[in-house]
N, C-alpha and C. Protein backbone atom coordinates (compact mmCIF):
# COMPACT_ATOMS: atom_id res chain seq x y z
N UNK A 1 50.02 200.82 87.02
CA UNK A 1 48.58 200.83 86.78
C UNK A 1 48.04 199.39 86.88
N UNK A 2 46.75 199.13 87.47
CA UNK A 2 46.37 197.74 87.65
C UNK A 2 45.79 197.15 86.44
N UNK A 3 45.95 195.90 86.44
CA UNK A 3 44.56 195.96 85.30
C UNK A 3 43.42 195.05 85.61
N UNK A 4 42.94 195.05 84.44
CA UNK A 4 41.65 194.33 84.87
C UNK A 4 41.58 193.06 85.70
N UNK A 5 42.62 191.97 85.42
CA UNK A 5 42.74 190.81 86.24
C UNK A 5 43.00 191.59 87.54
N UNK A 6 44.02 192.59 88.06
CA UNK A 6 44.67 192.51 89.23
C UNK A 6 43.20 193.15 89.96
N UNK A 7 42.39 194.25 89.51
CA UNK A 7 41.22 194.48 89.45
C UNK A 7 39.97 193.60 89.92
N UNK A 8 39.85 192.80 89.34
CA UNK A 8 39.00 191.56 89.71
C UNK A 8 39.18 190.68 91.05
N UNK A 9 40.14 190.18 91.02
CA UNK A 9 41.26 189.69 91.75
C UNK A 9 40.65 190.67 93.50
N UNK A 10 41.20 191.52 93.27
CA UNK A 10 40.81 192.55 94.59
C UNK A 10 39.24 192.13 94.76
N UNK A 11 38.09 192.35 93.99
CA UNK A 11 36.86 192.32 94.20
C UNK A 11 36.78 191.10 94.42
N UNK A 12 37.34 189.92 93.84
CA UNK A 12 36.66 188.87 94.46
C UNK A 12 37.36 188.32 96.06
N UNK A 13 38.41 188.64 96.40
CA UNK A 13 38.95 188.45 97.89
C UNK A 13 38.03 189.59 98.66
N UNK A 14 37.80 191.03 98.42
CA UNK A 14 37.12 191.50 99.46
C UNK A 14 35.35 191.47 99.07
N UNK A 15 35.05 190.71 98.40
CA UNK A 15 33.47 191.06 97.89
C UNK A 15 32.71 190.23 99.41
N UNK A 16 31.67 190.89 99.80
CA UNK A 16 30.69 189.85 100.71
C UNK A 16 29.03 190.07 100.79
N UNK A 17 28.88 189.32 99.89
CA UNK A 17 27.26 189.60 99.85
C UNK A 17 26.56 188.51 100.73
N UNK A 18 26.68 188.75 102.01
CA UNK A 18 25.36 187.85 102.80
C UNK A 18 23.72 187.36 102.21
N UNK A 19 24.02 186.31 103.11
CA UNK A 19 22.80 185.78 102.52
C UNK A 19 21.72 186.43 103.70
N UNK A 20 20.57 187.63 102.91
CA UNK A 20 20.20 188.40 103.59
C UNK A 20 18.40 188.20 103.08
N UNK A 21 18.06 187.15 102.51
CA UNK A 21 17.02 186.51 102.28
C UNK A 21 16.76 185.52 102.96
N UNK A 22 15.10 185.04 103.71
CA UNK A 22 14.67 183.95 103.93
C UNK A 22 13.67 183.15 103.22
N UNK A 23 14.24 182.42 102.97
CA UNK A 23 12.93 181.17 102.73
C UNK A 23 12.46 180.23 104.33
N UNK A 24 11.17 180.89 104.39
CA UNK A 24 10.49 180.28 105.61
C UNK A 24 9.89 179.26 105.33
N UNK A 25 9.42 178.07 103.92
CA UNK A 25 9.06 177.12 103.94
C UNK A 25 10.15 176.48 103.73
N UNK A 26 11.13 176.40 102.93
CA UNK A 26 12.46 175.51 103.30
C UNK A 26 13.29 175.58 104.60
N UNK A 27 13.31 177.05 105.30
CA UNK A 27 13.67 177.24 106.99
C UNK A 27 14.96 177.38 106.01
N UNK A 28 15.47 178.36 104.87
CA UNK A 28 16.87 178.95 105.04
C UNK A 28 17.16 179.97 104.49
N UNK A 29 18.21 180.72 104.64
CA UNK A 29 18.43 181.70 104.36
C UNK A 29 19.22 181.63 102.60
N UNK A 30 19.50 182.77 102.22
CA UNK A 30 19.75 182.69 100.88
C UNK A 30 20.45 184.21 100.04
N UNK A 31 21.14 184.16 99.42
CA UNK A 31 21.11 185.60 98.74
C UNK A 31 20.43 185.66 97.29
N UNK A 32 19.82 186.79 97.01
CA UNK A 32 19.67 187.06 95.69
C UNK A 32 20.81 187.85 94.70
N UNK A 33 20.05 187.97 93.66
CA UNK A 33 21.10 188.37 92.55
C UNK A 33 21.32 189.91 93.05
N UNK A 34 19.93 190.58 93.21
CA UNK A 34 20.13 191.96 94.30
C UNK A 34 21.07 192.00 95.15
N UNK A 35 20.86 191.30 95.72
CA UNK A 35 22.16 191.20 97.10
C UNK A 35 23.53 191.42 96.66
N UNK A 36 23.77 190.53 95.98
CA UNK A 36 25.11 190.69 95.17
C UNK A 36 25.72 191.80 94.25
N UNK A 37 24.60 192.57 93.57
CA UNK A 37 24.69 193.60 92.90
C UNK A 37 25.08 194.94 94.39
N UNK A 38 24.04 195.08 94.82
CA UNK A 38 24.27 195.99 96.13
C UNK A 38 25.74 195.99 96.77
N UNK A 39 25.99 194.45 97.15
CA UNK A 39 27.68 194.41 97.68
C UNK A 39 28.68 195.10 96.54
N UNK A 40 28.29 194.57 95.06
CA UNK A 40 29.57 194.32 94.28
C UNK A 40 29.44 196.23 94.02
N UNK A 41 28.38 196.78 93.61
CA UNK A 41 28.51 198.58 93.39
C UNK A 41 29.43 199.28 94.07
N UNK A 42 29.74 198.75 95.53
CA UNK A 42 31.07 200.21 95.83
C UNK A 42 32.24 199.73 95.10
N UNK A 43 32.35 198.14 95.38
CA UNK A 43 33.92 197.71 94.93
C UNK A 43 33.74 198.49 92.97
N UNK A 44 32.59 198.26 92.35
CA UNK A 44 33.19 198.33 91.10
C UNK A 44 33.37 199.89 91.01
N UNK A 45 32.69 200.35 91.63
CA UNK A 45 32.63 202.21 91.85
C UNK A 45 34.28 202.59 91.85
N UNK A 46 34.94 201.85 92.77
CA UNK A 46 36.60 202.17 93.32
C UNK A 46 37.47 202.01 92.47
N UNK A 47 37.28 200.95 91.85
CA UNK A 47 37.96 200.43 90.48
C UNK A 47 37.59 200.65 89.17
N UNK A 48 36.39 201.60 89.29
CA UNK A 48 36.34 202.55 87.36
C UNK A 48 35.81 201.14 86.65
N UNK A 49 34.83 200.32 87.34
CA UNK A 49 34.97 198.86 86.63
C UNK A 49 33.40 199.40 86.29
N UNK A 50 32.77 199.01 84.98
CA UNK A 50 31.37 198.46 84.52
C UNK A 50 31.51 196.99 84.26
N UNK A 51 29.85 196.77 85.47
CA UNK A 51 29.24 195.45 85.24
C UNK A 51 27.95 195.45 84.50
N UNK A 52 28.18 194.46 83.33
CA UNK A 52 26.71 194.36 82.77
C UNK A 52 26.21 193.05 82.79
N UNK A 53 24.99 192.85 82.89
CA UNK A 53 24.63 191.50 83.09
C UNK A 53 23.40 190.82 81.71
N UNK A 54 23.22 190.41 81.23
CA UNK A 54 22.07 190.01 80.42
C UNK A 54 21.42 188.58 79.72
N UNK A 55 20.75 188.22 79.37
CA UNK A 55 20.55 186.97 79.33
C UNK A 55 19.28 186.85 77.78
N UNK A 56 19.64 185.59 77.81
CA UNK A 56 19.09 185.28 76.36
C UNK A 56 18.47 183.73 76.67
N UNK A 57 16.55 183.48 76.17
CA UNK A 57 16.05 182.88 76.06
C UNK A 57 16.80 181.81 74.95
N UNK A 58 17.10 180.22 75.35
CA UNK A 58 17.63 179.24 74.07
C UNK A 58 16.59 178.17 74.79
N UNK A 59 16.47 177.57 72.98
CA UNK A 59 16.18 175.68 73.54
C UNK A 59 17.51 174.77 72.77
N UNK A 60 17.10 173.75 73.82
CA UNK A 60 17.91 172.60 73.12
C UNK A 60 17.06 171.78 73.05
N UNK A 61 16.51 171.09 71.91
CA UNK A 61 15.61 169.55 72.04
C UNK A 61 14.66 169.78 72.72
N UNK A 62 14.30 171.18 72.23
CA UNK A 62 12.63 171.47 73.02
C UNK A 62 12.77 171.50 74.02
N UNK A 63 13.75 171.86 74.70
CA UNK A 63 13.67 172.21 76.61
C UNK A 63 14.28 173.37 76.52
N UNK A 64 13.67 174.57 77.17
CA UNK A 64 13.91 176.30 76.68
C UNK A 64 14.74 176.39 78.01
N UNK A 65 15.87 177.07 77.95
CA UNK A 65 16.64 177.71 79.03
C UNK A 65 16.92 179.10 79.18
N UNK A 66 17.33 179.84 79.89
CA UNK A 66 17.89 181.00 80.01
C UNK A 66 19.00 180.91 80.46
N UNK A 67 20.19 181.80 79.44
CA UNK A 67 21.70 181.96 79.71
C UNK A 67 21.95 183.04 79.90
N UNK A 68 22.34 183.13 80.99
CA UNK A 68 22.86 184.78 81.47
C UNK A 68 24.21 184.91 81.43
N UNK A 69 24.63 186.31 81.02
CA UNK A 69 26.20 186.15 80.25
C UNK A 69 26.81 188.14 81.66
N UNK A 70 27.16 187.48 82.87
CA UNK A 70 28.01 188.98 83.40
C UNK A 70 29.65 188.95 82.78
N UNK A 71 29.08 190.46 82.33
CA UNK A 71 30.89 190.67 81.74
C UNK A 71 30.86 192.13 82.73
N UNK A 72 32.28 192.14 83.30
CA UNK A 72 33.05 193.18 83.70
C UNK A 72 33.92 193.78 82.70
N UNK A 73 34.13 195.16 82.71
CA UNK A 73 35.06 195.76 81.88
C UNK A 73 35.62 196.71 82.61
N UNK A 74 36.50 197.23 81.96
CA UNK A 74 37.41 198.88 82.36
C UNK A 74 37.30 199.49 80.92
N UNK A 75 36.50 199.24 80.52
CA UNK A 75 36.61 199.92 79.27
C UNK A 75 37.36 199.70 77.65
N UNK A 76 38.58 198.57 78.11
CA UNK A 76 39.50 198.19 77.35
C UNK A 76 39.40 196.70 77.41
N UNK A 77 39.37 196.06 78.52
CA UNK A 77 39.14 194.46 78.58
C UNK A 77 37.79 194.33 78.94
N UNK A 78 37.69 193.06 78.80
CA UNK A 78 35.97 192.53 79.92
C UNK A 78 36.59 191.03 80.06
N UNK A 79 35.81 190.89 80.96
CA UNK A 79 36.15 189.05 81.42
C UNK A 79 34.50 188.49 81.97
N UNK A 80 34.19 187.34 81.20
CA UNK A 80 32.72 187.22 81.54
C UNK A 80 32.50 185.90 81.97
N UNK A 81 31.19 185.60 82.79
CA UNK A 81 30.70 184.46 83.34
C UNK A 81 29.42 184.21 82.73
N UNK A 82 29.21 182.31 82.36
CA UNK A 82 27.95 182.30 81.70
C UNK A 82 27.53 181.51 82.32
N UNK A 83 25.77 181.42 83.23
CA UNK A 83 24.90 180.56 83.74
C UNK A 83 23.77 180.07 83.08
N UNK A 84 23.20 178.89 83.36
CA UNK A 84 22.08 178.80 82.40
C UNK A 84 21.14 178.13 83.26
N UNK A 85 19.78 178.70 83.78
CA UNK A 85 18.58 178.12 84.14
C UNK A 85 17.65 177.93 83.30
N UNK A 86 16.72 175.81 83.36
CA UNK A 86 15.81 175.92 83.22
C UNK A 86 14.76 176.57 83.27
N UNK A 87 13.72 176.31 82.08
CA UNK A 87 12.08 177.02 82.17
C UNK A 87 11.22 176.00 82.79
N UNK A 88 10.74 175.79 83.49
CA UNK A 88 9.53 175.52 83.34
C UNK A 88 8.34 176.53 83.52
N UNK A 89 7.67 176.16 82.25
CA UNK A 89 6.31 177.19 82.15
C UNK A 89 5.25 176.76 82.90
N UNK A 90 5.44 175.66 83.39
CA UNK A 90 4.34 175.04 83.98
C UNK A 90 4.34 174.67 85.39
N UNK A 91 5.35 175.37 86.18
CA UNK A 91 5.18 175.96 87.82
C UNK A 91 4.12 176.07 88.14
N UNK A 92 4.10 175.41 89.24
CA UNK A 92 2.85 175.48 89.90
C UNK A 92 2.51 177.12 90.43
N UNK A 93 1.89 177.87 90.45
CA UNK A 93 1.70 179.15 90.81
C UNK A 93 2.29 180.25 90.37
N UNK A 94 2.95 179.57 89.30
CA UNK A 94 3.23 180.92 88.30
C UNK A 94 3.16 181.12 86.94
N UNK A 95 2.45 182.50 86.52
CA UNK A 95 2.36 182.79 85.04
C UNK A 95 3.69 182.63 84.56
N UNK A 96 3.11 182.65 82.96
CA UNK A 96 4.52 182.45 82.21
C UNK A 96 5.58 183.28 82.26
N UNK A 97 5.14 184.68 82.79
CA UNK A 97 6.37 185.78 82.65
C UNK A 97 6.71 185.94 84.14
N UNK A 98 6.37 184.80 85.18
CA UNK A 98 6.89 184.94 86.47
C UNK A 98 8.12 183.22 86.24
N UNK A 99 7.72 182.31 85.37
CA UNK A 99 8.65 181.57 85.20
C UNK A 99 9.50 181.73 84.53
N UNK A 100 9.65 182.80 83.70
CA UNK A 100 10.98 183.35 82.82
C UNK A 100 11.62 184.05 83.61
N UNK A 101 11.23 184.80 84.63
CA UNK A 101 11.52 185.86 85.08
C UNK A 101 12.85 185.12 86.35
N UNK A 102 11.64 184.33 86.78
CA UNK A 102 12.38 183.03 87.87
C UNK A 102 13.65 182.21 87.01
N UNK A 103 13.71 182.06 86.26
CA UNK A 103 14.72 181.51 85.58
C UNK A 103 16.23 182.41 85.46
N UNK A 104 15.35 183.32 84.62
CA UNK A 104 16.46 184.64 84.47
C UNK A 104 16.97 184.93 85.47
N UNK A 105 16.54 184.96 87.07
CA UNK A 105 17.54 185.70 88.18
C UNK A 105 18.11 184.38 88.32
N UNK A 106 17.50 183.46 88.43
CA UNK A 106 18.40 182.20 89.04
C UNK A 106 20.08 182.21 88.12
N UNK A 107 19.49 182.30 86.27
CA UNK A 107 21.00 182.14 85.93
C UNK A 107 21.86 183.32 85.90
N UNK A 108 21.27 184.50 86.44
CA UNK A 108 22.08 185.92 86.29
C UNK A 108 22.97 185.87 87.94
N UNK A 109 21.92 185.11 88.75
CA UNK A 109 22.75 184.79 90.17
C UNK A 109 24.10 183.79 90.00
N UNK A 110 24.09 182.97 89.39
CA UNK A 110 24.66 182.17 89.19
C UNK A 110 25.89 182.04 88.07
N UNK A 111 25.55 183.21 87.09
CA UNK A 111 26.62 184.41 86.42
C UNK A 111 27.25 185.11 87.31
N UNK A 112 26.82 186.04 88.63
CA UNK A 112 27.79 186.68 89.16
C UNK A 112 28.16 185.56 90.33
N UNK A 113 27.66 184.56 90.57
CA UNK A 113 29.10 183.44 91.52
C UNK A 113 29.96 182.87 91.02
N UNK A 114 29.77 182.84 89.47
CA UNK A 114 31.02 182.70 88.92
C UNK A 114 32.26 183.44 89.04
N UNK A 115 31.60 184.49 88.20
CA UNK A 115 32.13 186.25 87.88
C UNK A 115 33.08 186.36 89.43
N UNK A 116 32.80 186.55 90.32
CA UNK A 116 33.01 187.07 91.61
C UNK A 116 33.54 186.18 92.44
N UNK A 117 33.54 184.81 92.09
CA UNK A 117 33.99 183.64 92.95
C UNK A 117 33.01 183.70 94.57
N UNK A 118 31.55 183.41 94.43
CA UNK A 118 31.00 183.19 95.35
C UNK A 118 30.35 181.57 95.46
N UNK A 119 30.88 181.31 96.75
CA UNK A 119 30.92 179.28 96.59
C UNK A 119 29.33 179.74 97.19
N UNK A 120 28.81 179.06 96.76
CA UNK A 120 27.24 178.22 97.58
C UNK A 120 26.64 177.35 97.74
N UNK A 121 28.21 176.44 97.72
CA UNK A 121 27.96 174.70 98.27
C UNK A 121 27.31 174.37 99.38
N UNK A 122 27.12 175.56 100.93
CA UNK A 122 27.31 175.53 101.73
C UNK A 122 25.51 176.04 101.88
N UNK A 123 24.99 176.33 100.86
CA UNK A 123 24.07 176.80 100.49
C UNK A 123 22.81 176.20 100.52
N UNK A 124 21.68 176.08 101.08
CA UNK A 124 20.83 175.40 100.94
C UNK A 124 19.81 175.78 99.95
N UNK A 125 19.85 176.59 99.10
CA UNK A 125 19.17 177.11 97.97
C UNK A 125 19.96 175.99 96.68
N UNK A 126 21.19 175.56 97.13
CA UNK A 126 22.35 175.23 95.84
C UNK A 126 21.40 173.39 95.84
N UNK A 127 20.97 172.93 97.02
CA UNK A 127 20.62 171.69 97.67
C UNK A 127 19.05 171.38 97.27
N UNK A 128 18.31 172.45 97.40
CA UNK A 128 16.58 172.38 98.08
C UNK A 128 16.24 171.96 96.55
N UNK A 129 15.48 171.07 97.00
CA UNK A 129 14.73 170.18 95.70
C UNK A 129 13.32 171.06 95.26
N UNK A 130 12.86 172.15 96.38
CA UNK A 130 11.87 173.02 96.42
C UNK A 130 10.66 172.31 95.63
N UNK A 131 10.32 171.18 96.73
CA UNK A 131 9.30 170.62 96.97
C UNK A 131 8.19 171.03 95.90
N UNK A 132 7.44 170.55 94.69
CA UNK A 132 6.92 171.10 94.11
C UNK A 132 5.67 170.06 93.25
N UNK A 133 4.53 170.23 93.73
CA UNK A 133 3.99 168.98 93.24
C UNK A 133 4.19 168.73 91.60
N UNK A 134 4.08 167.44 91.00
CA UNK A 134 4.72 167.21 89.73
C UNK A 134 3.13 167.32 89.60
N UNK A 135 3.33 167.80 87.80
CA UNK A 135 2.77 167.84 86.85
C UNK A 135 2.08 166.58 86.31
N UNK A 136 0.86 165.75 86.49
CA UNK A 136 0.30 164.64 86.02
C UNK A 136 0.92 164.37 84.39
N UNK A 137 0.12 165.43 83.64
CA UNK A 137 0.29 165.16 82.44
C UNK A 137 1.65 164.64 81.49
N UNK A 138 3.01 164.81 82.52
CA UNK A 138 4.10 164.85 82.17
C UNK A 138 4.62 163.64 81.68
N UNK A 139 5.44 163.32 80.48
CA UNK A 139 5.24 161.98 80.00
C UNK A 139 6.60 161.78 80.93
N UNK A 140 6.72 159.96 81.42
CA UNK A 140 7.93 159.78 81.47
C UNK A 140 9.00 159.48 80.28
N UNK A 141 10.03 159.80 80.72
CA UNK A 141 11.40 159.50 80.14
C UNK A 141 11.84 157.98 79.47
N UNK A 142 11.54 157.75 79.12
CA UNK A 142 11.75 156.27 78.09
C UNK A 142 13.03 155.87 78.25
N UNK A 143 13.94 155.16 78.57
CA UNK A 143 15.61 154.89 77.89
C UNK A 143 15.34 154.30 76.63
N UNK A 144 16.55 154.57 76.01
CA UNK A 144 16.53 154.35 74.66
C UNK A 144 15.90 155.22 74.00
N UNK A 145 15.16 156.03 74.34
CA UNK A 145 13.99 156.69 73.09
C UNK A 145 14.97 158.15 72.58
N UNK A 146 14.88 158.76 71.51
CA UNK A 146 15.27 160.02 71.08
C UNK A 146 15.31 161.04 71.97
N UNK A 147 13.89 161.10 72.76
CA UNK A 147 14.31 162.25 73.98
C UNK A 147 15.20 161.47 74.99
N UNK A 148 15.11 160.31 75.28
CA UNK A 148 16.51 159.85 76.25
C UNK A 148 17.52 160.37 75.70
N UNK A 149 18.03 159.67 74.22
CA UNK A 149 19.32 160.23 73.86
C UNK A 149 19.46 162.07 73.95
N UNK A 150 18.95 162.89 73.52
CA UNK A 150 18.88 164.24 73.56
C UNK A 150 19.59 164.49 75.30
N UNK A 151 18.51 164.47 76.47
CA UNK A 151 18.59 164.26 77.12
C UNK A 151 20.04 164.04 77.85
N UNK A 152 20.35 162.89 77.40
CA UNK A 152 21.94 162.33 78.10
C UNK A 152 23.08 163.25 76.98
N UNK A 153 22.73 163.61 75.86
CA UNK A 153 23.58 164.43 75.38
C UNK A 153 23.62 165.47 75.97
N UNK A 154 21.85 166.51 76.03
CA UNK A 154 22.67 167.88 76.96
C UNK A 154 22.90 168.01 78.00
N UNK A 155 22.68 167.16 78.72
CA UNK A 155 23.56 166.90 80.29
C UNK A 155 24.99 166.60 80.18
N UNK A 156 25.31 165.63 79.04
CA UNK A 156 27.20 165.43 79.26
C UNK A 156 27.48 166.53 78.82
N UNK A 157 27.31 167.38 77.72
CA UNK A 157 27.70 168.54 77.68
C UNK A 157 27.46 170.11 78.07
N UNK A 158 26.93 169.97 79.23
CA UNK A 158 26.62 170.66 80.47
C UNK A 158 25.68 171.63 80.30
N UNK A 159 25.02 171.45 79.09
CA UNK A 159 23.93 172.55 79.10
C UNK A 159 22.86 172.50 80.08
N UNK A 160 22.56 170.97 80.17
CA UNK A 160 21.47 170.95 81.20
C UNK A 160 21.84 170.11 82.68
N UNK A 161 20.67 170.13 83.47
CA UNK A 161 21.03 168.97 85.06
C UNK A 161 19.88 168.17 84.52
N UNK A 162 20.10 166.88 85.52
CA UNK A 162 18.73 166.41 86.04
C UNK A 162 17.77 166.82 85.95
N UNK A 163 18.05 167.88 86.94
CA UNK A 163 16.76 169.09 87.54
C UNK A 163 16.01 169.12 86.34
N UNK A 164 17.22 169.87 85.03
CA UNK A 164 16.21 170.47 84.18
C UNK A 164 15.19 169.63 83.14
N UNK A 165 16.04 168.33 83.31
CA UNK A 165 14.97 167.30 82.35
C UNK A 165 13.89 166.96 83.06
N UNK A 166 13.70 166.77 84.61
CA UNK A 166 12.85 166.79 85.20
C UNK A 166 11.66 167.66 85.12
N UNK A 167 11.97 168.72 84.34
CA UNK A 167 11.09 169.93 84.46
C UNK A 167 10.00 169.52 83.17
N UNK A 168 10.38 168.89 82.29
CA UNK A 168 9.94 168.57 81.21
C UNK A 168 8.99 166.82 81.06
N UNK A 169 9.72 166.20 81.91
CA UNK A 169 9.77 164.89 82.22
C UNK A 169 9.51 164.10 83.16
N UNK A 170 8.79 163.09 83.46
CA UNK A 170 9.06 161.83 84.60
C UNK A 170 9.87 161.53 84.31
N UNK A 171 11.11 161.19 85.71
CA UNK A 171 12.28 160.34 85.17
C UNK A 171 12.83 159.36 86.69
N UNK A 172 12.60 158.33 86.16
CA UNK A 172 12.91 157.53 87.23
C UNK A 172 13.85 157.03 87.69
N UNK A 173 14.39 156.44 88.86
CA UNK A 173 15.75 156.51 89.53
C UNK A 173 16.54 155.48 88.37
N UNK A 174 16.31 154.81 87.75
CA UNK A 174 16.70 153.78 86.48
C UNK A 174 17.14 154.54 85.72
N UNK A 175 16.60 155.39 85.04
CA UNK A 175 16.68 156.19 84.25
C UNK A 175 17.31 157.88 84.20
N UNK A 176 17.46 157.91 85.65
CA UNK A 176 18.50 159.11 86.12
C UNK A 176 19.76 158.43 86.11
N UNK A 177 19.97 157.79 86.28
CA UNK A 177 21.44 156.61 87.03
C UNK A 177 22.05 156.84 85.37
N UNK A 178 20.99 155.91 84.05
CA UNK A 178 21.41 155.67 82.72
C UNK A 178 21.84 157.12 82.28
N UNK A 179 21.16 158.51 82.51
CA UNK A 179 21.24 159.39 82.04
C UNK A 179 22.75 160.31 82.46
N UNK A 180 23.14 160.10 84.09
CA UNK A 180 23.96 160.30 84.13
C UNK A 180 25.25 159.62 84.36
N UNK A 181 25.27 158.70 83.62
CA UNK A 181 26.76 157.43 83.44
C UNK A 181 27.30 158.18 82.17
């Protein structure tokens, strides 16, 4: 009888979810979390496997994230993957429940490339800075100040990127360099 590793194991050597999305202002292609769900349903169908996926609004130091947690089971084991995307509420062209929403697939996508072993180094979605005019009002990033330290703490301990202090912050090439040493 197999089990759940030997199980997994199979799905992630034959899994292939193409990247069957375009982004026509960046000029690339991309997969969604859909995509991946669609591929992964026959394999888990064959193998008696349930996938659940779900995610939970956190802050750290006043910067709100979403952590999406996919666990696979057979009923007896589960083995799970955890992603976590920034919020920003203050996207340019989107309400607040289209920037949660945007958050949530990004880290539930990024839960099943774990889960499933899908690389997307190769990826120009993993790359695209997605051009986005900054926010005036946004204070910059100070070194030395309390939100610096915060800051360089939840980045060494991988809760957050760059990206995501950026979302909150001006931060200048001085002060990206200090943040991530």
């Amino acid at each position: 009888m197999k089990t759940l590793n030997d199980k997994l194991v199979d799905i992630q050597g034959r899994l292939k979810a193409p990247k069957n999305q375009r982004n026509s202002f960046g000029n690339y292609n991309y997969r969604s979390c859909e995509d991946i769900l669609e591929a992964v349903k026959p394999l888990l169908r064959e193998h008696n496997l349930r996938l659940t996926i779900s995610d939970e609004v956190k802050e750290v130091e006043s910067m709100a994230y979403v952590e999406a947690v996919a666990i696979i089971s057979d009923g007896t084991d589960n083995v799970f993957s955890k992603a976590q995307a920034g919020i920003n509420p203050n996207k340019k062209g989107m309400d607040i429940a289209q920037s949660f929403g945007a958050s949530s697939s990004y880290a539930r996508k990024y839960a099943l490339n774990g889960l499933f072993l899908i690389d997307d180094t190769k990826d120009a979605d993993s790359t695209n800075t997605h051009q986005t005019e900054e926010v005036d009002d946004k204070p910059w990033l100070q070194k030395g100040s309390t939100q610096f330290n915060s800051a360089k703490k939840a980045i060494s301990s991988g809760k957050f990127t760059i990206n995501d202090i950026r979302t909150k912050y001006k931060v200048s090439k001085e002060v990206a360099t200090l943040l991530l040493d």
